[in-house]
C-alpha atoms as a PDB file:
ATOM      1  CA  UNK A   1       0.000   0.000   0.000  1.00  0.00           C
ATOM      2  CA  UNK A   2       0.746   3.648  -0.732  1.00  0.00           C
ATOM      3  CA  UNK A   3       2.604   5.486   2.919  1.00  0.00           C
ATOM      4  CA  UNK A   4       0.377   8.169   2.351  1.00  0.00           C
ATOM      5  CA  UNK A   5      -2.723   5.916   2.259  1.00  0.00           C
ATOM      6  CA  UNK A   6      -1.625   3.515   4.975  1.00  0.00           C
ATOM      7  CA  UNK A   7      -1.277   6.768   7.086  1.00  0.00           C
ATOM      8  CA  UNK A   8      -4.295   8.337   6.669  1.00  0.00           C
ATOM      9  CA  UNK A   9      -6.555   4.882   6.313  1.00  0.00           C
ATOM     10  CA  UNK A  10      -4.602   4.795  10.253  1.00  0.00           C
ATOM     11  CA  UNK A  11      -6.106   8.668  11.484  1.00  0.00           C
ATOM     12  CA  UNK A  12      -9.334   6.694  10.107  1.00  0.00           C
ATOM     13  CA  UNK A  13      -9.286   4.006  12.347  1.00  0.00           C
ATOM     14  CA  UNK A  14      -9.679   3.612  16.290  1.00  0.00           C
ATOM     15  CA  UNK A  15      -6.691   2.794  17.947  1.00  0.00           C
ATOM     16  CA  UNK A  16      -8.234  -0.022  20.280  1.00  0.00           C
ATOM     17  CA  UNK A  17     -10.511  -1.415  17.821  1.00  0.00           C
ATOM     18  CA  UNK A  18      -9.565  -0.943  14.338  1.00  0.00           C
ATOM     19  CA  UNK A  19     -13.174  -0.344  13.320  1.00  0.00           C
ATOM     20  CA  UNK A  20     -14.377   3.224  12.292  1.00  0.00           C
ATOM     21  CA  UNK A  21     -17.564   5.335  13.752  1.00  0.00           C
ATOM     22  CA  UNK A  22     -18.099   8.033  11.675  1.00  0.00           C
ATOM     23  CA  UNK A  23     -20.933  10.902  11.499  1.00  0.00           C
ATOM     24  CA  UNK A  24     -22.639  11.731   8.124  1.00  0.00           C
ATOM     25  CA  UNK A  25     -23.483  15.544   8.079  1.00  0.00           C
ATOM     26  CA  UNK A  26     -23.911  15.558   3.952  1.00  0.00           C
ATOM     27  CA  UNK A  27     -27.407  15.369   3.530  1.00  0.00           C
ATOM     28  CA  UNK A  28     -28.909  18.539   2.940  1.00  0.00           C
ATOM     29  CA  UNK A  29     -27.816  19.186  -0.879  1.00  0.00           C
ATOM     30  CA  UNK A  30     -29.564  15.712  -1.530  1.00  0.00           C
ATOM     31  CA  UNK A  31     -32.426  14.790   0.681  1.00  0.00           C
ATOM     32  CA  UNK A  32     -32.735  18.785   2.026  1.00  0.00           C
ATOM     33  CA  UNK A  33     -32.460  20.380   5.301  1.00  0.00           C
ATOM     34  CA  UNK A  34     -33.295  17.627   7.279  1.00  0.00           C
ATOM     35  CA  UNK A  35     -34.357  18.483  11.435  1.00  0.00           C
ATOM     36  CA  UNK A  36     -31.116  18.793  13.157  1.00  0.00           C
ATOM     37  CA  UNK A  37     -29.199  20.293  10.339  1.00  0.00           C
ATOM     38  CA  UNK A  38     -30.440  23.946  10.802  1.00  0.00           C
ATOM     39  CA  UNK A  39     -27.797  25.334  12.397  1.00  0.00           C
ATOM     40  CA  UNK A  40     -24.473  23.362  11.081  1.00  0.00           C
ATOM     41  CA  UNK A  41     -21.905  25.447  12.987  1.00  0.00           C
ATOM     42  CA  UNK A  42     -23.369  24.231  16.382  1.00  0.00           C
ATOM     43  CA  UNK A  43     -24.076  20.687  15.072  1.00  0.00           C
ATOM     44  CA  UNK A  44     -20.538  20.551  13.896  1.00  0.00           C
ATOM     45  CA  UNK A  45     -19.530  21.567  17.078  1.00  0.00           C
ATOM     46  CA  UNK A  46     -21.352  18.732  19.419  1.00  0.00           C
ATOM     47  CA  UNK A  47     -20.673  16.395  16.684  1.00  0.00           C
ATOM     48  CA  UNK A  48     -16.665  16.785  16.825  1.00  0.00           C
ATOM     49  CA  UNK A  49     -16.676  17.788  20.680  1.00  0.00           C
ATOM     50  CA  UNK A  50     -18.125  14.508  21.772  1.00  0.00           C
ATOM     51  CA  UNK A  51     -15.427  12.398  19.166  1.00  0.00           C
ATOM     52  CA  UNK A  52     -16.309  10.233  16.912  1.00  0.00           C
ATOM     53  CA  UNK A  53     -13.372   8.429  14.707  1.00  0.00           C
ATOM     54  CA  UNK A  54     -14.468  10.585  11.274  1.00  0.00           C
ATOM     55  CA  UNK A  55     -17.308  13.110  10.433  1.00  0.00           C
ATOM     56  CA  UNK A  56     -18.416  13.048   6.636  1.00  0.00           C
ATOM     57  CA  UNK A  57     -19.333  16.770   4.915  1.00  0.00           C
ATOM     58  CA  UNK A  58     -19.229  18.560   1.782  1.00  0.00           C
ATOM     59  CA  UNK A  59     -16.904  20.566   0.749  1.00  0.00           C
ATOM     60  CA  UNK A  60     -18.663  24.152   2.154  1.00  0.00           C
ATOM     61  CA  UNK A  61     -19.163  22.770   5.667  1.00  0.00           C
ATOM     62  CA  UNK A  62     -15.251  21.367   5.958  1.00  0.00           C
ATOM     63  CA  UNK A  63     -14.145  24.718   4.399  1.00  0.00           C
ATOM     64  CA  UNK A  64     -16.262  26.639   6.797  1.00  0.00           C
ATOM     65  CA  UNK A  65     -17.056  24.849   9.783  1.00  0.00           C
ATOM     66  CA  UNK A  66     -14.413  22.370  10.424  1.00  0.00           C
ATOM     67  CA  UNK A  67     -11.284  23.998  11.365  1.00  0.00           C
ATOM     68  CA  UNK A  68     -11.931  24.390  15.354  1.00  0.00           C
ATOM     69  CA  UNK A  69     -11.748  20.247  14.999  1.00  0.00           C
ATOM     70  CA  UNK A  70      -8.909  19.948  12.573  1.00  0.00           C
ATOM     71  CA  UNK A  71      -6.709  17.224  13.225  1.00  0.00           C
ATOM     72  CA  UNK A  72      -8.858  16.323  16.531  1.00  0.00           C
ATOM     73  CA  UNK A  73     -11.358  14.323  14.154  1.00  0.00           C
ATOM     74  CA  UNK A  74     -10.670  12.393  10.593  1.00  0.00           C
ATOM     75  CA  UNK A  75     -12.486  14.332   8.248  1.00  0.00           C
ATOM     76  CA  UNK A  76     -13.845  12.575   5.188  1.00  0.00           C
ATOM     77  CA  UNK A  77     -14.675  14.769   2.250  1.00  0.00           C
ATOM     78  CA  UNK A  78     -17.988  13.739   0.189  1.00  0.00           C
ATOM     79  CA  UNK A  79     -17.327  14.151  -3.396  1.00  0.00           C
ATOM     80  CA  UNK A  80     -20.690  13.824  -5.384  1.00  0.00           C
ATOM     81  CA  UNK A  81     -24.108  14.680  -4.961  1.00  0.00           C
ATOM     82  CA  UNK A  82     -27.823  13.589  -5.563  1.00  0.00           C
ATOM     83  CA  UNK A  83     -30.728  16.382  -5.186  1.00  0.00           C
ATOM     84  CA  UNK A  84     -34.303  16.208  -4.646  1.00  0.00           C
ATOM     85  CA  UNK A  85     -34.239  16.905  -8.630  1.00  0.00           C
ATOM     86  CA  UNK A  86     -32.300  14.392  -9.694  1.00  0.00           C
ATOM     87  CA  UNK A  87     -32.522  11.541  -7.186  1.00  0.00           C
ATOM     88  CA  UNK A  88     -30.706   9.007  -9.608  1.00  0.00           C
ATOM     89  CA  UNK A  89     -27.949  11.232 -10.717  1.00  0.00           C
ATOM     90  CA  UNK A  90     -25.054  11.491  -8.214  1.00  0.00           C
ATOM     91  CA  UNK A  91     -22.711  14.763  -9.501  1.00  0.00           C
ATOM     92  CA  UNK A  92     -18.848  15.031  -9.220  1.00  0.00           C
ATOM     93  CA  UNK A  93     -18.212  18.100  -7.907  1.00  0.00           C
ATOM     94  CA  UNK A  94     -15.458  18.101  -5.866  1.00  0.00           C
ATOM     95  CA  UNK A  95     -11.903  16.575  -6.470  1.00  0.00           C
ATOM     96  CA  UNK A  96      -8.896  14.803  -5.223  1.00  0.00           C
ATOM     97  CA  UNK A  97      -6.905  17.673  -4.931  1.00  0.00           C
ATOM     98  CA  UNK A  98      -9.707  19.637  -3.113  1.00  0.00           C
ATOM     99  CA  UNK A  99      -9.541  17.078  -0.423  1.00  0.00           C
ATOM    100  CA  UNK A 100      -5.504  17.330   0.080  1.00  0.00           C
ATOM    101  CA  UNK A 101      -5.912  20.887   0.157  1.00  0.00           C
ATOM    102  CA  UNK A 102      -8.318  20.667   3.226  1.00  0.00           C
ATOM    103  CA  UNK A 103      -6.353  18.168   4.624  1.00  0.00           C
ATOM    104  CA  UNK A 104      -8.940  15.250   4.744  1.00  0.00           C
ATOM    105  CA  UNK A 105      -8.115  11.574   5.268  1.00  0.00           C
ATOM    106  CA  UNK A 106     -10.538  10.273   2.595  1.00  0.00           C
ATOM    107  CA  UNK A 107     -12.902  10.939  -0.195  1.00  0.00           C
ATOM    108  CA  UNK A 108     -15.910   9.605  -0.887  1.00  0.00           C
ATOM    109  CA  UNK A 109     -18.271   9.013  -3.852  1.00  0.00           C
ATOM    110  CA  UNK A 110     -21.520   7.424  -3.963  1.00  0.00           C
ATOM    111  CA  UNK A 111     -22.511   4.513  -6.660  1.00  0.00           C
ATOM    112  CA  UNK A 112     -26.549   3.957  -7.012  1.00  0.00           C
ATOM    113  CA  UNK A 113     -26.172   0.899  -8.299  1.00  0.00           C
ATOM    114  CA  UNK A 114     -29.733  -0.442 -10.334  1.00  0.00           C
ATOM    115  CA  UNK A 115     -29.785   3.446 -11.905  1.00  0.00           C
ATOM    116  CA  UNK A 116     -30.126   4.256 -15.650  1.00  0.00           C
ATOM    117  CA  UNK A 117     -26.543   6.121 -15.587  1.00  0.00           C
ATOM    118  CA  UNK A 118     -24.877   3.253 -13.449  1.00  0.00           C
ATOM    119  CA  UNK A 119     -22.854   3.076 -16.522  1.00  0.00           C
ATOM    120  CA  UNK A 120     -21.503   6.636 -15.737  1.00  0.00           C
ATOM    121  CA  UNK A 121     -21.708   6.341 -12.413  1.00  0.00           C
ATOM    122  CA  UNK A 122     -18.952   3.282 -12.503  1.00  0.00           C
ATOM    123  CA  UNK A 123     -16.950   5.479 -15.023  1.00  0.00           C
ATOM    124  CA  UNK A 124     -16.636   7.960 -12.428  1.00  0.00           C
ATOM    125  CA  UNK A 125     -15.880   5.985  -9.653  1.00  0.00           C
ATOM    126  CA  UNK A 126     -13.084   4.718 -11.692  1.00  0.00           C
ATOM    127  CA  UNK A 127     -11.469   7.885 -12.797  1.00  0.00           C
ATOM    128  CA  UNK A 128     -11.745   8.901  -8.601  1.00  0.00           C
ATOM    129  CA  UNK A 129     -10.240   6.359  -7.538  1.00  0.00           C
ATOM    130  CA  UNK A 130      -6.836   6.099 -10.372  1.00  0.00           C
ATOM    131  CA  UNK A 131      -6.958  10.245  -9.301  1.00  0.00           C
ATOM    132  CA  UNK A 132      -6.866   9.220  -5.870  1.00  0.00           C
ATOM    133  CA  UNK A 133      -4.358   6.246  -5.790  1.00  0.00           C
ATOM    134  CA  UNK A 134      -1.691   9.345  -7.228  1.00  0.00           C
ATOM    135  CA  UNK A 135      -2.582  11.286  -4.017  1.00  0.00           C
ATOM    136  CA  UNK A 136      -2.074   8.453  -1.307  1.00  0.00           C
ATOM    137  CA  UNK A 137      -5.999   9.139  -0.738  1.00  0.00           C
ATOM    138  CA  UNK A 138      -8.484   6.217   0.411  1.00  0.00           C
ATOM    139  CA  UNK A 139     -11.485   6.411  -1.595  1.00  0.00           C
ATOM    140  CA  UNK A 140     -14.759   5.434   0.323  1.00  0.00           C
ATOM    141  CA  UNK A 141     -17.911   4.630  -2.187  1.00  0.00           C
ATOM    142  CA  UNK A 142     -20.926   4.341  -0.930  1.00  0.00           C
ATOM    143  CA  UNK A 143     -22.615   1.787  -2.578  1.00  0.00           C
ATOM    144  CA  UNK A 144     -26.221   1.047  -2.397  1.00  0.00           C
ATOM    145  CA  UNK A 145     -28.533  -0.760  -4.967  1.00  0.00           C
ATOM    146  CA  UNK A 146     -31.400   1.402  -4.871  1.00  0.00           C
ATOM    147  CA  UNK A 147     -31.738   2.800  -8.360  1.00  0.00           C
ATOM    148  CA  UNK A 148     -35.403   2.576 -10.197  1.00  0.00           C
ATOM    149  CA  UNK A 149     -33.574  -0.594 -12.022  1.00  0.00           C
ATOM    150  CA  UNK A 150     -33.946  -2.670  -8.904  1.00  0.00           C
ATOM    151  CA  UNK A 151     -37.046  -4.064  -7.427  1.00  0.00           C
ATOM    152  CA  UNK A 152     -37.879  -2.221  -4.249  1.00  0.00           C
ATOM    153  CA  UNK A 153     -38.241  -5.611  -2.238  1.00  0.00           C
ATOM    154  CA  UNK A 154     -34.736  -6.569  -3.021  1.00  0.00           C
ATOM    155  CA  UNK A 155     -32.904  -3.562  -2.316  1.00  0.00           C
ATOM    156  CA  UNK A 156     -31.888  -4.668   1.252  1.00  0.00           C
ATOM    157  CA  UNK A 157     -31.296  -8.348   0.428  1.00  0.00           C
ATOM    158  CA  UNK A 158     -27.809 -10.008   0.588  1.00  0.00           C
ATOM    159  CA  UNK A 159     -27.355 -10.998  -3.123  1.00  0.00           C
ATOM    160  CA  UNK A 160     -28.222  -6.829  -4.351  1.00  0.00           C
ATOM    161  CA  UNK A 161     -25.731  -5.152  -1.363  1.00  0.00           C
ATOM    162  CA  UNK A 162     -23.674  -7.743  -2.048  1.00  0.00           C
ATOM    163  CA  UNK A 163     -23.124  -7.211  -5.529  1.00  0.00           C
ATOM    164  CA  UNK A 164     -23.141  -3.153  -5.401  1.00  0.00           C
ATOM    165  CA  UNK A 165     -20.111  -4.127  -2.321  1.00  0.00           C
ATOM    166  CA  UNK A 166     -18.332  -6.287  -3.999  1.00  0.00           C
ATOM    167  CA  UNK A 167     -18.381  -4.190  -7.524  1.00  0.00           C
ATOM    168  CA  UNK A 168     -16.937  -1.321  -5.683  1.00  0.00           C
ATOM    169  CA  UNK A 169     -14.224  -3.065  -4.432  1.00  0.00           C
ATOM    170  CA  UNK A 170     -13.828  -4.307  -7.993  1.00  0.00           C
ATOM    171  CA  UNK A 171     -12.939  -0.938  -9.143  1.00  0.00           C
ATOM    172  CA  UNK A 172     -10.557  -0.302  -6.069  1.00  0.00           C
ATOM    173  CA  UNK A 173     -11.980   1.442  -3.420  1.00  0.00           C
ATOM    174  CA  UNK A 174     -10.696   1.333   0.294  1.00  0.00           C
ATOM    175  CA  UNK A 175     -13.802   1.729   2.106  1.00  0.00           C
ATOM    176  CA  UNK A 176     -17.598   0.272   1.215  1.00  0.00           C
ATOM    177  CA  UNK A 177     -20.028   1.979   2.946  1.00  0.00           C
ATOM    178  CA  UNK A 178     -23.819  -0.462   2.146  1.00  0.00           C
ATOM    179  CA  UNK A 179     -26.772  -0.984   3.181  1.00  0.00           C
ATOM    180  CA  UNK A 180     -27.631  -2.580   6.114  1.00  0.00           C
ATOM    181  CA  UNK A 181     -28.716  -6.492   5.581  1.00  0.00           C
ATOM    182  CA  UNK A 182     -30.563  -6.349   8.830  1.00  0.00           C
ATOM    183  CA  UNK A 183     -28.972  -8.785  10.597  1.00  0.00           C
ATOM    184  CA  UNK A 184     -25.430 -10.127  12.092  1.00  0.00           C
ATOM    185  CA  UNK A 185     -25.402 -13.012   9.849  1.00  0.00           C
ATOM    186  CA  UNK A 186     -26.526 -11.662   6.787  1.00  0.00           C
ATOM    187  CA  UNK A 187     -24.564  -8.577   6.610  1.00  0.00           C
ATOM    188  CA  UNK A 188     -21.120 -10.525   7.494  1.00  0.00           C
ATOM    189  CA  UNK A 189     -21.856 -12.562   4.400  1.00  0.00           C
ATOM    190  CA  UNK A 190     -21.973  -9.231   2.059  1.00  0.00           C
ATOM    191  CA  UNK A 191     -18.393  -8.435   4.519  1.00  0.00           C
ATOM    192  CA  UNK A 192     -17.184 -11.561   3.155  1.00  0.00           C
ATOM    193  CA  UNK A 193     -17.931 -10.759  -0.491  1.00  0.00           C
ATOM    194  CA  UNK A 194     -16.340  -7.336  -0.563  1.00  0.00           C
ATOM    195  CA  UNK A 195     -13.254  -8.205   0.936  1.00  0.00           C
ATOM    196  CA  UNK A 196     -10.711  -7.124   1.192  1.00  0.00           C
ATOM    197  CA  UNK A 197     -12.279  -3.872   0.930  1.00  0.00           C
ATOM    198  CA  UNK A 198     -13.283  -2.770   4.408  1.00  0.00           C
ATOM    199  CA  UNK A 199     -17.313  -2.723   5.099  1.00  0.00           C
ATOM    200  CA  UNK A 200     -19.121  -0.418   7.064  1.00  0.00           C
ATOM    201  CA  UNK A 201     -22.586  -0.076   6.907  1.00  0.00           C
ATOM    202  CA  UNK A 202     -24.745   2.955   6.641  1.00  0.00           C
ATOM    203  CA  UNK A 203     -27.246   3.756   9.766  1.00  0.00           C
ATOM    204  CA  UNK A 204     -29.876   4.829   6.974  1.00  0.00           C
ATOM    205  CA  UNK A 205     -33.570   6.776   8.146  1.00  0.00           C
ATOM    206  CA  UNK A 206     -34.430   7.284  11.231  1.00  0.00           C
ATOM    207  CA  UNK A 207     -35.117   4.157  13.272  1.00  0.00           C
ATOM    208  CA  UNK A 208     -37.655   4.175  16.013  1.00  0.00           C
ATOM    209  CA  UNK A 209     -35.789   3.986  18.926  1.00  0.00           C
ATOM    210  CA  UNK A 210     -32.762   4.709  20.626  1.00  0.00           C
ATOM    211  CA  UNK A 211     -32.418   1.030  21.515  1.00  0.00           C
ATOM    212  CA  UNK A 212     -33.224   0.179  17.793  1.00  0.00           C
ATOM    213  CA  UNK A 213     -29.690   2.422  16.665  1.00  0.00           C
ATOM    214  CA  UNK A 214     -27.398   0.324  19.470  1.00  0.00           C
ATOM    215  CA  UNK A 215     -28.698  -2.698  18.132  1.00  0.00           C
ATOM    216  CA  UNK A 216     -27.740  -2.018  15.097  1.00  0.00           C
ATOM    217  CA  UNK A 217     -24.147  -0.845  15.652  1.00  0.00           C
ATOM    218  CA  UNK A 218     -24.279  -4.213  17.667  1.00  0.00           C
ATOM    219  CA  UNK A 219     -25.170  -6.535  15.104  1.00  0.00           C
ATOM    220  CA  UNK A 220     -23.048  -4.534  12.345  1.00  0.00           C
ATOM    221  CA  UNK A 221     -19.852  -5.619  15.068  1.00  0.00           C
ATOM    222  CA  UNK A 222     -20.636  -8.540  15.562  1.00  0.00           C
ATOM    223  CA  UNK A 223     -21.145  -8.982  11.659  1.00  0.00           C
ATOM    224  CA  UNK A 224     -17.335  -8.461  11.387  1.00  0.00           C
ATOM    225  CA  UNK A 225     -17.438  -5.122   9.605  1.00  0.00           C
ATOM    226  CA  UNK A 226     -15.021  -2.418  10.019  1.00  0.00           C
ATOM    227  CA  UNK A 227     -17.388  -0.081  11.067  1.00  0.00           C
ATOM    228  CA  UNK A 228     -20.704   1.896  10.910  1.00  0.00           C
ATOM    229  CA  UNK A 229     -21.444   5.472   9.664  1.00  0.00           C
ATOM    230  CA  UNK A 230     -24.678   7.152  11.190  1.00  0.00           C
ATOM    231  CA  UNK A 231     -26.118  10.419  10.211  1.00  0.00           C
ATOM    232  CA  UNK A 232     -29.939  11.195  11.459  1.00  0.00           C
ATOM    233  CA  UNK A 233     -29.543   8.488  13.671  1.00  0.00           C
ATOM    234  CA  UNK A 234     -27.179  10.455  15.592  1.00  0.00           C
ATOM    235  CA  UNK A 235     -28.319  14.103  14.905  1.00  0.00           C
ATOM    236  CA  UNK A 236     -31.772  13.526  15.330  1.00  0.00           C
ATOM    237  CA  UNK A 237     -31.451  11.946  18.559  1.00  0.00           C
ATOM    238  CA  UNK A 238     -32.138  14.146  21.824  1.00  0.00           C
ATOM    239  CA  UNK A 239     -28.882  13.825  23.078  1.00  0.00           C
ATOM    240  CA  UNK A 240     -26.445  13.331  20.512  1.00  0.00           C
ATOM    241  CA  UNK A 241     -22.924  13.969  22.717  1.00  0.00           C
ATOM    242  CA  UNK A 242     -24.219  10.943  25.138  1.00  0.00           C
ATOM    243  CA  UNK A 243     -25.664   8.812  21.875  1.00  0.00           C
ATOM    244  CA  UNK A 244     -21.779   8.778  20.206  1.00  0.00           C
ATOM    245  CA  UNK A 245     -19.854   8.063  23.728  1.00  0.00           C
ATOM    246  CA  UNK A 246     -22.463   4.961  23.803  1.00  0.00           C
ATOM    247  CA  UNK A 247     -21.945   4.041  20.445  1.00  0.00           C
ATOM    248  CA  UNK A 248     -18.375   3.915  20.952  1.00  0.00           C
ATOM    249  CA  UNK A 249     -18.594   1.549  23.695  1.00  0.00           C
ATOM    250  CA  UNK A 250     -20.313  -0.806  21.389  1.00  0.00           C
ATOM    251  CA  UNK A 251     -18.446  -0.534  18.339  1.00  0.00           C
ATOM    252  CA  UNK A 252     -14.153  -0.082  19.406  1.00  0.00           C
ATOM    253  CA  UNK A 253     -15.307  -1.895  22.838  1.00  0.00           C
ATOM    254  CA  UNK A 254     -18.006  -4.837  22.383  1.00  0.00           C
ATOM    255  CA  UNK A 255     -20.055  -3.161  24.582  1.00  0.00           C
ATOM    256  CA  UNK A 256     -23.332  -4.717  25.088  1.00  0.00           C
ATOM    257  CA  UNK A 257     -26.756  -2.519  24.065  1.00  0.00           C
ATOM    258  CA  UNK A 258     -27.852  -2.531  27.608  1.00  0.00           C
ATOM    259  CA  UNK A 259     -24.298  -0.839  28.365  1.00  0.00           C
ATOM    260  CA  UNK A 260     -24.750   1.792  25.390  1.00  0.00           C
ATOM    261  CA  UNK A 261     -28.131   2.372  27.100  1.00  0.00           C
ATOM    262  CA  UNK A 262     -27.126   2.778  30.128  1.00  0.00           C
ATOM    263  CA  UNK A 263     -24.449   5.183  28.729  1.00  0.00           C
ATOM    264  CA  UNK A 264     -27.396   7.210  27.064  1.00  0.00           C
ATOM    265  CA  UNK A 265     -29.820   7.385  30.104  1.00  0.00           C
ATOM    266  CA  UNK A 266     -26.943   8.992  31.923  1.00  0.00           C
ATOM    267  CA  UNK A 267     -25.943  11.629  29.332  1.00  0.00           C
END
């Protein structure tokens, strides 16, 4: 491997457990301004203060809100972009050397695979990640078969996430970031079909409890992936500083839910 991407794939990954929480804050240019993302200075703010391994943001945010927390948190730079107006069409608009220039440990590009311009889609995934291998720069996709090609009742199944994993890893990325199976045994099988790309699974909408989002991060350990990424799951939540410190005693220290809990009643 690359020094440079050894290094920073290291700053990505907690020193106990190897495995890699990380906070999504890049929803807004494609879903809208979701509750909780009003006011992104402060979110930033509790975010970063209460430490999780990596926060993911467009390029704005990290230009603009990020540099009280430089070099306390990884930051991961999101490269593309859906909209509300073009839900199937994820836009390049940031580069490689944008994310050396802020200083962030990855990049990261999303793949809908199922969509009408997968074919594009893979094309530009490929061209990030040669861009990227120049820079020492992990590449992170997140991969998730949910385009209009793909039959709604399939798009969490093993044999879909799978294939949308193990494609990415095809082209060369570091770092797949899927859908979530729904349970320990079938999501370590898509782990096993992407490797040796490192899996982490995306937290996805909000679930209906508290409890629900630690047994999730659970199962997604005990799955033997390298990690989970959350987004309204954490900002949404009434107490978001005490909802990360219980999260990472599940996921770097195979905490048990009732000990996350515990951890979030107390916060």
């Amino acid at each position: 491997m690359i020094l440079g991407k050894e290094i920073r794939m290291q700053r990505l990954r907690h020193p106990v457990s190897g495995r890699i929480l990380t906070v999504a804050i890049d929803h807004a240019p494609s879903y809208g301004i979701l509750a909780g993302l009003e006011r992104i200075q402060e979110l930033v703010d509790c975010i970063a203060g209460a430490g999780p391994d990596a926060m993911v943001m467009m390029k704005g945010i990290a230009e603009r809100c990020f540099p009280p927390h430089a070099g306390r948190v990884a930051l991961i730079l999101k490269c593309s972009t859906l909209s509300p107006y073009h839900p199937q069409v994820d836009v390049w608009v940031s580069q490689v050397e944008d994310a050396v220039r802020l200083g962030a440990d990855a990049i990261a590009m999303a793949l809908t695979v199922g969509s009408p311009q997968q074919a594009q889609l893979v094309a530009n995934l490929g061209a990030l990640v040669r861009e990227a291998d120049r820079a020492g720069m992990p590449v992170i996709v997140h991969a998730y078969p949910n385009g209009e090609l793909v039959p709604r009742d399939e798009v969490y199944s093993v044999e879909r996430v799978g294939y949308a994993s193990r494609l990415a890893m095809e082209l060369g990325v570091d770092i797949v970031k899927t859908f979530y199976t729904g349970s320990a045994e079938s999501f370590a099988r898509v782990v096993e079909m992407a490797s040796p790309a490192v899996v982490v699974a995306a937290g996805g909408p909000r679930l209906e409890s508290d409890a629900d989002v630690l047994r999730m991060a659970y199962d997604v350990v005990q799955a033997g992936a390298g990690g989970i990424t959350f987004g309204r799951n954490v900002w949404q939540c009434a107490k978001i500083p005490a909802m990360i410190q219980a999260l990472k005693q599940i996921v770097h220290h195979r905490g048990t839910v009732e000990e996350g809990l515990a951890l979030l009643t107390a916060g």
